[in-house]
N, C-alpha and C. Protein backbone atom coordinates (compact mmCIF):
# COMPACT_ATOMS: atom_id res chain seq x y z
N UNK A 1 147.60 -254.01 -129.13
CA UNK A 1 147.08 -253.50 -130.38
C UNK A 1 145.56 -253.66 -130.37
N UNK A 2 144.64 -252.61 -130.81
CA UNK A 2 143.53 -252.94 -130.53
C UNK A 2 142.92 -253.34 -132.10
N UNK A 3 142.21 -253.67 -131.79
CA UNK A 3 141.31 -254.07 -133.53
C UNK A 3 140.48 -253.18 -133.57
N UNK A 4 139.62 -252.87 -134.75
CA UNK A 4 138.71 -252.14 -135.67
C UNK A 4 137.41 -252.32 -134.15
N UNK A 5 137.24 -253.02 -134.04
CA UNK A 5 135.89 -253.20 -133.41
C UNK A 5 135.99 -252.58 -131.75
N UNK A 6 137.21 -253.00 -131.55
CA UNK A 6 137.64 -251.96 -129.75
C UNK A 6 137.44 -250.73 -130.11
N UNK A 7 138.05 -250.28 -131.49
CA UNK A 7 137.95 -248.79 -131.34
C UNK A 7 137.01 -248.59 -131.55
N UNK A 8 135.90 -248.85 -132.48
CA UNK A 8 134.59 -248.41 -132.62
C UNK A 8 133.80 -248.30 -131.40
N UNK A 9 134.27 -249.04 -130.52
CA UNK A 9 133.29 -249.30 -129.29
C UNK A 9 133.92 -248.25 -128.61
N UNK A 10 134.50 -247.82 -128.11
CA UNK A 10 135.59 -246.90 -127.26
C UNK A 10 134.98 -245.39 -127.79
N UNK A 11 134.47 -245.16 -129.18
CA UNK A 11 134.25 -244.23 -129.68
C UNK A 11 132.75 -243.98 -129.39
N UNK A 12 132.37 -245.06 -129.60
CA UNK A 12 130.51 -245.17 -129.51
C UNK A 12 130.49 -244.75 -128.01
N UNK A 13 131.38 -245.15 -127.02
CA UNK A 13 131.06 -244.98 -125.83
C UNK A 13 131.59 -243.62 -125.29
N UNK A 14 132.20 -242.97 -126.19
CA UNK A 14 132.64 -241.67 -125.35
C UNK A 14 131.58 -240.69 -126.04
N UNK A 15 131.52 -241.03 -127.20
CA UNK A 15 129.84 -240.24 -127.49
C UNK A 15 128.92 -240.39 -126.52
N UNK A 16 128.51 -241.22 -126.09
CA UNK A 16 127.15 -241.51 -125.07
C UNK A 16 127.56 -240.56 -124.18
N UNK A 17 128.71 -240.87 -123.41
CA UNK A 17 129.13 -240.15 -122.16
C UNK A 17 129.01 -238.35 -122.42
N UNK A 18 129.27 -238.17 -124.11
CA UNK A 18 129.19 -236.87 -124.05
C UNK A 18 127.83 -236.16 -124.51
N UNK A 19 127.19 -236.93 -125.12
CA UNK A 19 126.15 -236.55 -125.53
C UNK A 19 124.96 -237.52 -124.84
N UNK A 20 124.84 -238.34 -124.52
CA UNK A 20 123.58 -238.85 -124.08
C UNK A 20 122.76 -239.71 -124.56
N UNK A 21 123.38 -239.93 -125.79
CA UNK A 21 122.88 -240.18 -127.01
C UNK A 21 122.83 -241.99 -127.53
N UNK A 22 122.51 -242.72 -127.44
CA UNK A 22 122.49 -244.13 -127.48
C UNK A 22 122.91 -244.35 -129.23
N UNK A 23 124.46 -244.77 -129.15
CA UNK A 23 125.15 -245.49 -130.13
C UNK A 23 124.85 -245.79 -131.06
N UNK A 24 124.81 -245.40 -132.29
CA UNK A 24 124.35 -246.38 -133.79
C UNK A 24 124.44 -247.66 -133.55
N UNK A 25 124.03 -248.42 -133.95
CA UNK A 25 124.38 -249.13 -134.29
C UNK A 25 125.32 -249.91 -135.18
N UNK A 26 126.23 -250.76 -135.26
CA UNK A 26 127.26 -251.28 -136.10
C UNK A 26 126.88 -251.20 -137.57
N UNK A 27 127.29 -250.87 -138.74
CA UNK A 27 126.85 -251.17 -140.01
C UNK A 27 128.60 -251.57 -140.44
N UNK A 28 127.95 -252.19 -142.31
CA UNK A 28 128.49 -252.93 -142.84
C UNK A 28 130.19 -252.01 -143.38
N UNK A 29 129.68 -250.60 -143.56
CA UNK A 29 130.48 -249.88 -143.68
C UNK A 29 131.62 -249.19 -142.47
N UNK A 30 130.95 -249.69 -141.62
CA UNK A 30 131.93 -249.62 -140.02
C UNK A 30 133.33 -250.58 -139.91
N UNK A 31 133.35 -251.74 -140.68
CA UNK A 31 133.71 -253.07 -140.55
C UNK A 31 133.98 -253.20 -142.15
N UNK A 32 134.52 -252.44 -143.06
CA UNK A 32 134.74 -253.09 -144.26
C UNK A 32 135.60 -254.18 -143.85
N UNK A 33 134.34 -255.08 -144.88
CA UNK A 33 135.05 -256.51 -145.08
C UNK A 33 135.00 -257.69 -144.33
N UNK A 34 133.19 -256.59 -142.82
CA UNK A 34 132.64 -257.63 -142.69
C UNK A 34 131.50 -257.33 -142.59
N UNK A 35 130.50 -258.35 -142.52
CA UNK A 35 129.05 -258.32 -142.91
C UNK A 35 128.29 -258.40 -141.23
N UNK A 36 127.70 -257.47 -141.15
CA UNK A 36 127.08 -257.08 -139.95
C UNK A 36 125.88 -257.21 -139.88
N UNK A 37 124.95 -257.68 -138.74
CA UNK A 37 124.06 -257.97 -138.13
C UNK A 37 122.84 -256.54 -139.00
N UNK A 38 121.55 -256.89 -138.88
CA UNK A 38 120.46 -255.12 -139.12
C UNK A 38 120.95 -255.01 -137.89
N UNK A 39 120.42 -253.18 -138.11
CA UNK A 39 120.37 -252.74 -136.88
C UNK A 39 119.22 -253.08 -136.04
N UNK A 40 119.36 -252.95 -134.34
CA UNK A 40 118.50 -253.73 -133.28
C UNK A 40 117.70 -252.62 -133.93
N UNK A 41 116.63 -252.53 -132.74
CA UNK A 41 115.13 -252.05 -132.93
C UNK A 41 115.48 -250.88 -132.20
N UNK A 42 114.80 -249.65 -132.15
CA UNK A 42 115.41 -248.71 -131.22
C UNK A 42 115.10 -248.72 -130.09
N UNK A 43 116.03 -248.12 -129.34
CA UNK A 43 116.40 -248.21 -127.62
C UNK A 43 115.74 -247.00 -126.76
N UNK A 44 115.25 -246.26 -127.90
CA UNK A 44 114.52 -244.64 -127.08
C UNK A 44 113.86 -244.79 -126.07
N UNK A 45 112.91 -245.91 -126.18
CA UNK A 45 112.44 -246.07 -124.81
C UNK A 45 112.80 -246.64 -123.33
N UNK A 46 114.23 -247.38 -123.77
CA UNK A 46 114.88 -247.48 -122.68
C UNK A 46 115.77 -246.85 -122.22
N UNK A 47 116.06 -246.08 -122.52
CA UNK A 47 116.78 -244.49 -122.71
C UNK A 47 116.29 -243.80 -122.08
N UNK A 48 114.92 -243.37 -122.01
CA UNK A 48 113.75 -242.76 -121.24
C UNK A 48 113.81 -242.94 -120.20
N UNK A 49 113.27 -244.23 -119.96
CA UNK A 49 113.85 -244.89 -118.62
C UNK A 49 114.90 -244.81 -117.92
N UNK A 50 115.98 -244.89 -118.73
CA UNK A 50 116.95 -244.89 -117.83
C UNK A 50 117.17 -243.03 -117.72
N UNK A 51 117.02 -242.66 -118.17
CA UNK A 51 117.15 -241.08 -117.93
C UNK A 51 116.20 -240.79 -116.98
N UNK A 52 115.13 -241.19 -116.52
CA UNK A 52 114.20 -241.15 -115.44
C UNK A 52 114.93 -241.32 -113.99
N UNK A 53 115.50 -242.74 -114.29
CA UNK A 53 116.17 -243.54 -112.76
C UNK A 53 117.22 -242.62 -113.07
N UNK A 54 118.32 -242.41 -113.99
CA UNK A 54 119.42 -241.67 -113.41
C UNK A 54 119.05 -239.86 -113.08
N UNK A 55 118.30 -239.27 -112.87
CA UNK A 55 117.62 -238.35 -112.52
C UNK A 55 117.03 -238.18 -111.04
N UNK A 56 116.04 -239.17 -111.46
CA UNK A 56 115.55 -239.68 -109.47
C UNK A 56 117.09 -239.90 -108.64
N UNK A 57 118.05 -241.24 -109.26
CA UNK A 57 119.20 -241.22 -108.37
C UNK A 57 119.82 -239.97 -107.84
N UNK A 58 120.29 -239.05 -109.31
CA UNK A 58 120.64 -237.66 -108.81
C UNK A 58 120.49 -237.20 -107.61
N UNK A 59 118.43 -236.60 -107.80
CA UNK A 59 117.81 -236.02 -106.76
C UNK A 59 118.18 -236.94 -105.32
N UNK A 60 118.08 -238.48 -105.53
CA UNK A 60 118.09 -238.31 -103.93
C UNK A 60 119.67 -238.60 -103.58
N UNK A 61 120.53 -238.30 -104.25
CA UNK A 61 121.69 -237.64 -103.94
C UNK A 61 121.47 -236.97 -102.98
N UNK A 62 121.26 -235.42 -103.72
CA UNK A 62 120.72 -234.66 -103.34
C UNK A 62 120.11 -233.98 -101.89
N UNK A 63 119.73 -235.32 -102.04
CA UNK A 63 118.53 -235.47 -100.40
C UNK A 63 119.10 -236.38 -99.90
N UNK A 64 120.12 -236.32 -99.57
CA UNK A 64 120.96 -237.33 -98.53
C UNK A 64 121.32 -238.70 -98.90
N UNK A 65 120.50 -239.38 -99.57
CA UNK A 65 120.86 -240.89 -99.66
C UNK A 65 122.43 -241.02 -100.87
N UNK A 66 122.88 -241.60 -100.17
CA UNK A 66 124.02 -242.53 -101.14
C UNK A 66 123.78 -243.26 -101.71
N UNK A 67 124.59 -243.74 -103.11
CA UNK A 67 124.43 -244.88 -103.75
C UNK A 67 125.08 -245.89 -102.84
N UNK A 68 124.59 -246.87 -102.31
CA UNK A 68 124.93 -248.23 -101.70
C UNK A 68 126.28 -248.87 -102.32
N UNK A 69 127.22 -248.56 -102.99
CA UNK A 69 128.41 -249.31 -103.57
C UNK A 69 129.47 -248.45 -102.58
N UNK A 70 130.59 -249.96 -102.94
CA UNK A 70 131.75 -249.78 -102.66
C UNK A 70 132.60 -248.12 -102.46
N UNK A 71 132.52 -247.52 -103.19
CA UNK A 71 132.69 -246.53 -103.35
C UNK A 71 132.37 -245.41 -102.30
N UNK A 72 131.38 -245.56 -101.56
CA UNK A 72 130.26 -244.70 -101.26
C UNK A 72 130.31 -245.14 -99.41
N UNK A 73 130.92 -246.43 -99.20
CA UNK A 73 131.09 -247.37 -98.21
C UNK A 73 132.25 -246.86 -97.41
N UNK A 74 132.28 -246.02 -95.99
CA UNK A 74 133.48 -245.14 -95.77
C UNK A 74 133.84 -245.34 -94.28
N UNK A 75 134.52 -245.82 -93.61
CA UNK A 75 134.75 -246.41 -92.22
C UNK A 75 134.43 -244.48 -91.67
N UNK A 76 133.89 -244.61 -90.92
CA UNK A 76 133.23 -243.79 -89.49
C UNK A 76 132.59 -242.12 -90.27
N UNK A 77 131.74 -242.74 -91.45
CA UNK A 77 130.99 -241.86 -92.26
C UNK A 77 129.35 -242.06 -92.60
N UNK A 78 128.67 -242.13 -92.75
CA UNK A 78 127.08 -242.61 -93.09
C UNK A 78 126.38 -241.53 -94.00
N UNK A 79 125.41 -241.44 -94.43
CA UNK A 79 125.16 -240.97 -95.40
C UNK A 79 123.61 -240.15 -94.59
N UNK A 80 123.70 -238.79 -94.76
CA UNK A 80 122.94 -237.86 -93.66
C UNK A 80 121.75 -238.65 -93.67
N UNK A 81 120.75 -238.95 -95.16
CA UNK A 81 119.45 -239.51 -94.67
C UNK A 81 119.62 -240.96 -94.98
N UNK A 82 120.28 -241.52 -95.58
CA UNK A 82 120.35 -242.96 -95.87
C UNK A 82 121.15 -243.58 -97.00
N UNK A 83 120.66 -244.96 -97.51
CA UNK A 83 120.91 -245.56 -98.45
C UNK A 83 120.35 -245.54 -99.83
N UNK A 84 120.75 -245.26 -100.81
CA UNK A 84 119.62 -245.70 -102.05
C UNK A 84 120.35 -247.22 -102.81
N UNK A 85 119.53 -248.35 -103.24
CA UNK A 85 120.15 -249.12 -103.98
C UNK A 85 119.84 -249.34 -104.91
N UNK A 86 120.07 -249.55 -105.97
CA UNK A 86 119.70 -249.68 -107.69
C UNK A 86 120.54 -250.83 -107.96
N UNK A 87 119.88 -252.04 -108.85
CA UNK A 87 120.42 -252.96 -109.16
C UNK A 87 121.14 -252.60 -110.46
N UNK A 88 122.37 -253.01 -111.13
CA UNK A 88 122.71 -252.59 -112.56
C UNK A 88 121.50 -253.19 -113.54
N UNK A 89 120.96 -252.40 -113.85
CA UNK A 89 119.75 -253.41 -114.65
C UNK A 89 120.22 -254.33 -116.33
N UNK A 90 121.79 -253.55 -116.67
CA UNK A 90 122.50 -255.02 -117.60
C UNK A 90 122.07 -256.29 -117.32
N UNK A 91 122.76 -256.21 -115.78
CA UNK A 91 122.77 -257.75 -115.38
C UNK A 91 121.02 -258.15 -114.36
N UNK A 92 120.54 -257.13 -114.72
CA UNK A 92 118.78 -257.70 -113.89
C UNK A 92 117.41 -257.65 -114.62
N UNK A 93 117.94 -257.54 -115.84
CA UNK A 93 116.76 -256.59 -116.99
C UNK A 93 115.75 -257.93 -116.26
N UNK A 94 114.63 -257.69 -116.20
CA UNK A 94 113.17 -258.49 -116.08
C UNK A 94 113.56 -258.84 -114.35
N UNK A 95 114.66 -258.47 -113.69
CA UNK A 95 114.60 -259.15 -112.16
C UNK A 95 113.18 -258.87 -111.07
N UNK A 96 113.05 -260.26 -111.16
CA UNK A 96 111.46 -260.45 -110.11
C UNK A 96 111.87 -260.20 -108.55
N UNK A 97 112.77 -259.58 -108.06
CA UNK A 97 112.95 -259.70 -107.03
C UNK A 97 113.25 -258.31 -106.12
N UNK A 98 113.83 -257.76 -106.61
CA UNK A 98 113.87 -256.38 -106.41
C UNK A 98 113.11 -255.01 -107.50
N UNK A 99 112.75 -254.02 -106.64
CA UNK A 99 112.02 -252.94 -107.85
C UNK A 99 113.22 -252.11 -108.23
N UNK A 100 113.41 -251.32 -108.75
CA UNK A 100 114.32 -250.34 -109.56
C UNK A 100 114.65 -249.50 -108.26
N UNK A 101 114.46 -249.28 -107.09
CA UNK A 101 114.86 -248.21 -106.45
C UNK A 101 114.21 -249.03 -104.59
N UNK A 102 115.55 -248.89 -103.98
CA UNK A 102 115.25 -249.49 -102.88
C UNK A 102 116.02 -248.73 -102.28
N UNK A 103 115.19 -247.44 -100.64
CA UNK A 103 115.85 -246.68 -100.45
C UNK A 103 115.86 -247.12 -98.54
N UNK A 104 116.92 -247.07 -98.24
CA UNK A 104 117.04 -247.45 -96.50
C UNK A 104 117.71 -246.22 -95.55
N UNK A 105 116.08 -246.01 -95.43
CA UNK A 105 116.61 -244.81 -94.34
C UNK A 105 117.64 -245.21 -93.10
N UNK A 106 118.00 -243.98 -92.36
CA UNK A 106 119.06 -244.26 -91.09
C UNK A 106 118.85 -244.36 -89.94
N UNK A 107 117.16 -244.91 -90.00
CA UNK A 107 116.25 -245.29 -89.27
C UNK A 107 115.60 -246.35 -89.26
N UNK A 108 116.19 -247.61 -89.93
CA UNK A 108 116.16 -248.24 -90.25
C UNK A 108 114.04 -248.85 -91.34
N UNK A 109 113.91 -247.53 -91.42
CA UNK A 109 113.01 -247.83 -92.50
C UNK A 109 113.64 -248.25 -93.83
N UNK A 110 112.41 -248.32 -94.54
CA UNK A 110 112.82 -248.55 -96.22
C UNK A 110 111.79 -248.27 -97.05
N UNK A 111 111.57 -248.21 -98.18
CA UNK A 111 110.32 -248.30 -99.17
C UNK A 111 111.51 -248.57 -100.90
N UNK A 112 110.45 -249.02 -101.39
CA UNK A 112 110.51 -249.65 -102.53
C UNK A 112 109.86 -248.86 -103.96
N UNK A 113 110.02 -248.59 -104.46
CA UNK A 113 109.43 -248.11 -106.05
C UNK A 113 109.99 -248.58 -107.36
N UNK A 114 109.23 -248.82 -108.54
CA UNK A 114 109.82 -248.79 -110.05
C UNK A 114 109.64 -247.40 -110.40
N UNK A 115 110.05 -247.82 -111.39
CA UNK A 115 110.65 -246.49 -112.14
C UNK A 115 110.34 -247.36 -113.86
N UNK A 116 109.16 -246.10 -114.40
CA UNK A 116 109.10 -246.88 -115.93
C UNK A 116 108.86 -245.18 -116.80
N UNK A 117 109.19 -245.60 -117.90
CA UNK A 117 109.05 -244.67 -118.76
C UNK A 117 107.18 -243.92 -119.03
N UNK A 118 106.86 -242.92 -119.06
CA UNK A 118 105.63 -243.22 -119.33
C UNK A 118 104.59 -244.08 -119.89
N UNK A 119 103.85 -244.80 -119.94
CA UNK A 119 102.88 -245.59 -120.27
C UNK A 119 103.62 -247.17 -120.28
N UNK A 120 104.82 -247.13 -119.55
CA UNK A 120 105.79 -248.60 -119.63
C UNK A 120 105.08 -249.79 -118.95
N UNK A 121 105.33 -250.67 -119.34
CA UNK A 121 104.55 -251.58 -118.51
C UNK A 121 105.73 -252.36 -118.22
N UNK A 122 105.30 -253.47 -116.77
CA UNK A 122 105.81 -253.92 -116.17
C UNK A 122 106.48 -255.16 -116.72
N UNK A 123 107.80 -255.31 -116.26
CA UNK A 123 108.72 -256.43 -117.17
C UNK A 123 108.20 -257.96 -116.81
N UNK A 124 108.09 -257.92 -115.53
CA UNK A 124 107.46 -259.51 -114.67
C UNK A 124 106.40 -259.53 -114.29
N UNK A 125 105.75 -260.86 -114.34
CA UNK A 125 104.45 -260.87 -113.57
C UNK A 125 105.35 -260.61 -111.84
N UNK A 126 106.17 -260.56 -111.41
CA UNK A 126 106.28 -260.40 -110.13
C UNK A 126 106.60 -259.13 -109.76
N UNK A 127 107.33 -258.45 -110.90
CA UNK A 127 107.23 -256.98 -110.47
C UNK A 127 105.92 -256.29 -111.03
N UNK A 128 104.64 -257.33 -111.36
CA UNK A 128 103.19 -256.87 -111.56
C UNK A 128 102.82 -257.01 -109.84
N UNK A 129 102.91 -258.06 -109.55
CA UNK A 129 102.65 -258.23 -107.97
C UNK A 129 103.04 -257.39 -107.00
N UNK A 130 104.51 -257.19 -107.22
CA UNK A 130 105.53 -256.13 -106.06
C UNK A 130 104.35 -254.90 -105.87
N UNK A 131 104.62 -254.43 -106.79
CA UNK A 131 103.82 -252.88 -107.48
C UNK A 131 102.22 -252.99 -106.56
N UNK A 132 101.09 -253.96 -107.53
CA UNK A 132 100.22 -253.91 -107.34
C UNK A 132 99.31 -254.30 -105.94
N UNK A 133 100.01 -255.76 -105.87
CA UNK A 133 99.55 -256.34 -104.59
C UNK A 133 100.53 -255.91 -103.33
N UNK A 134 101.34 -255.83 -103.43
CA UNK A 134 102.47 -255.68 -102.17
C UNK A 134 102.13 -254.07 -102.09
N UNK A 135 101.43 -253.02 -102.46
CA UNK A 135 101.50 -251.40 -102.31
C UNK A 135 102.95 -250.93 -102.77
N UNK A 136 103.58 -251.52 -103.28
CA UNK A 136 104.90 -250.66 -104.08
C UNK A 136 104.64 -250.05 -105.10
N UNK A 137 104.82 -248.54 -105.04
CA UNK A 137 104.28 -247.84 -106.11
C UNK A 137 105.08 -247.97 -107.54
N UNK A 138 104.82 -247.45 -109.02
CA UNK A 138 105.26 -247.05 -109.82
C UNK A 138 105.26 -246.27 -110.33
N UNK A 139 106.31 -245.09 -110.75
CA UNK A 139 106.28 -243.72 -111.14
C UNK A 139 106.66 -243.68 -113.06
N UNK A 140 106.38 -242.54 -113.36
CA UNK A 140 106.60 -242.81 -114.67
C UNK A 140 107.01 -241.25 -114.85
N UNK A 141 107.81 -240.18 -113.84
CA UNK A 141 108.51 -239.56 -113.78
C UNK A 141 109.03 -238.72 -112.27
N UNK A 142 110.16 -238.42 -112.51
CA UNK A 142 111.03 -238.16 -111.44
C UNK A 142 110.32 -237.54 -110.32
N UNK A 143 109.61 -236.22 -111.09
CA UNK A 143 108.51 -235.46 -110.02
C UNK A 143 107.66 -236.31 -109.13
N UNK A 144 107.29 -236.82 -109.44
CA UNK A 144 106.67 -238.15 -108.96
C UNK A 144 106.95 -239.00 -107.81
N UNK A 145 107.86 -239.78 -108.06
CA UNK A 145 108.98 -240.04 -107.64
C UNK A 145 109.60 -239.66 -106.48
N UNK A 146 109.83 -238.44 -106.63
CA UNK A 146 110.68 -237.57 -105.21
C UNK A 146 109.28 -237.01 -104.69
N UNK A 147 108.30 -236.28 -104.78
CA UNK A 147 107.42 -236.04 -104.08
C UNK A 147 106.76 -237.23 -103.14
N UNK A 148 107.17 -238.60 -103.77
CA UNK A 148 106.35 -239.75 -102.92
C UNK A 148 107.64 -240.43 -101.52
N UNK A 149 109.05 -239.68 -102.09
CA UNK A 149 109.86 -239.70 -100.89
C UNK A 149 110.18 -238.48 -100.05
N UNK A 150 109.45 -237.53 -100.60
CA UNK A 150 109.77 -236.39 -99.41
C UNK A 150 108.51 -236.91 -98.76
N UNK A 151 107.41 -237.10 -99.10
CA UNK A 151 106.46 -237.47 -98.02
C UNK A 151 106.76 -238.53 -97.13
N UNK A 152 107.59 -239.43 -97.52
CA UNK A 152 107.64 -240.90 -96.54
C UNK A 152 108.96 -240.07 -95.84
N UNK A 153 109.64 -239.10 -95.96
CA UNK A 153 110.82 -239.08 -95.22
C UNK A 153 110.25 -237.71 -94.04
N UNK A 154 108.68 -237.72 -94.61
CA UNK A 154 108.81 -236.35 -93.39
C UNK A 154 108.17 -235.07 -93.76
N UNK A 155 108.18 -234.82 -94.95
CA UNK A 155 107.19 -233.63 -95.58
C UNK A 155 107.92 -232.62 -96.99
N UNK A 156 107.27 -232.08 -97.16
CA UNK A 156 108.03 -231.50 -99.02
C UNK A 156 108.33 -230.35 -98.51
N UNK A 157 109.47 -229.77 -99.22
CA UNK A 157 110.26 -228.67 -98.77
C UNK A 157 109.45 -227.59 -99.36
């Protein structure tokens, strides 16, 4: 049996999936009879973002690379130009250790980039470092983005 609050969530989430659209938030009238949190602050700009990275991912679909998961992992198959890896950023929001997009060619190169919404600034002082001091670039849209990997993979179509 599910409760009031599974279904709301089940609903909020098949909206997103169909529209794109980032969830109301819970109100008091969602839950008669219980008293609910304000609503958070809005999410548009991480929305942005993430509509950026899932875009870039697309494209280098696209252009050969696989997403690096299980899924994608195929006994006596490889992926024509490589790997792409993306951390779930749920579980990495502010992670100092990896950038948003880590792509491993089948050549055993690699390169590194973030991915921020326009004018976004950087979550860590270490992904200030990655970026700045280490030469890992940051894009603040897709065009961007894929033009700085067709050049490292060889030249723009």
């Amino acid at each position: 049996m599910t409760n009031a609050t599974e279904t709301w969530n089940v609903d909020q989430y098949r909206h997103f999936r169909k529209t794109g659209e980032a969830p109301a938030p819970a109100r008091s009238v969602d839950f008669p009879g219980v008293a609910c949190a304000d609503p958070l602050p809005s999410k548009k700009d991480d929305l942005l973002e993430k509509a950026i990275q899932d875009e870039v991912e697309q494209l280098l679909y696209h252009m050969g690379f696989w997403k690096r998961s299980t899924e994608w992992i195929r006994e006596g198959e490889r992926p024509p130009a490589g790997w792409q890896y993306h951390l779930n950023p749920k579980k990495t929001k502010g992670n100092p250790i990896l950038l948003d997009i880590l792509l491993l060619r089948n050549d055993k190169q690699f390169i590194e980039f973030e991915l921020k919404r326009p004018g976004g600034a950087y979550t860590s002082p270490e992904q200030r470092i990655l970026c700045e001091d280490h030469g890992n670039p940051k894009f603040d849209s897709s065009e961007a983005a894929i033009a700085y990997v067709k050049e490292w993979i060889g030249g723009a179509e």
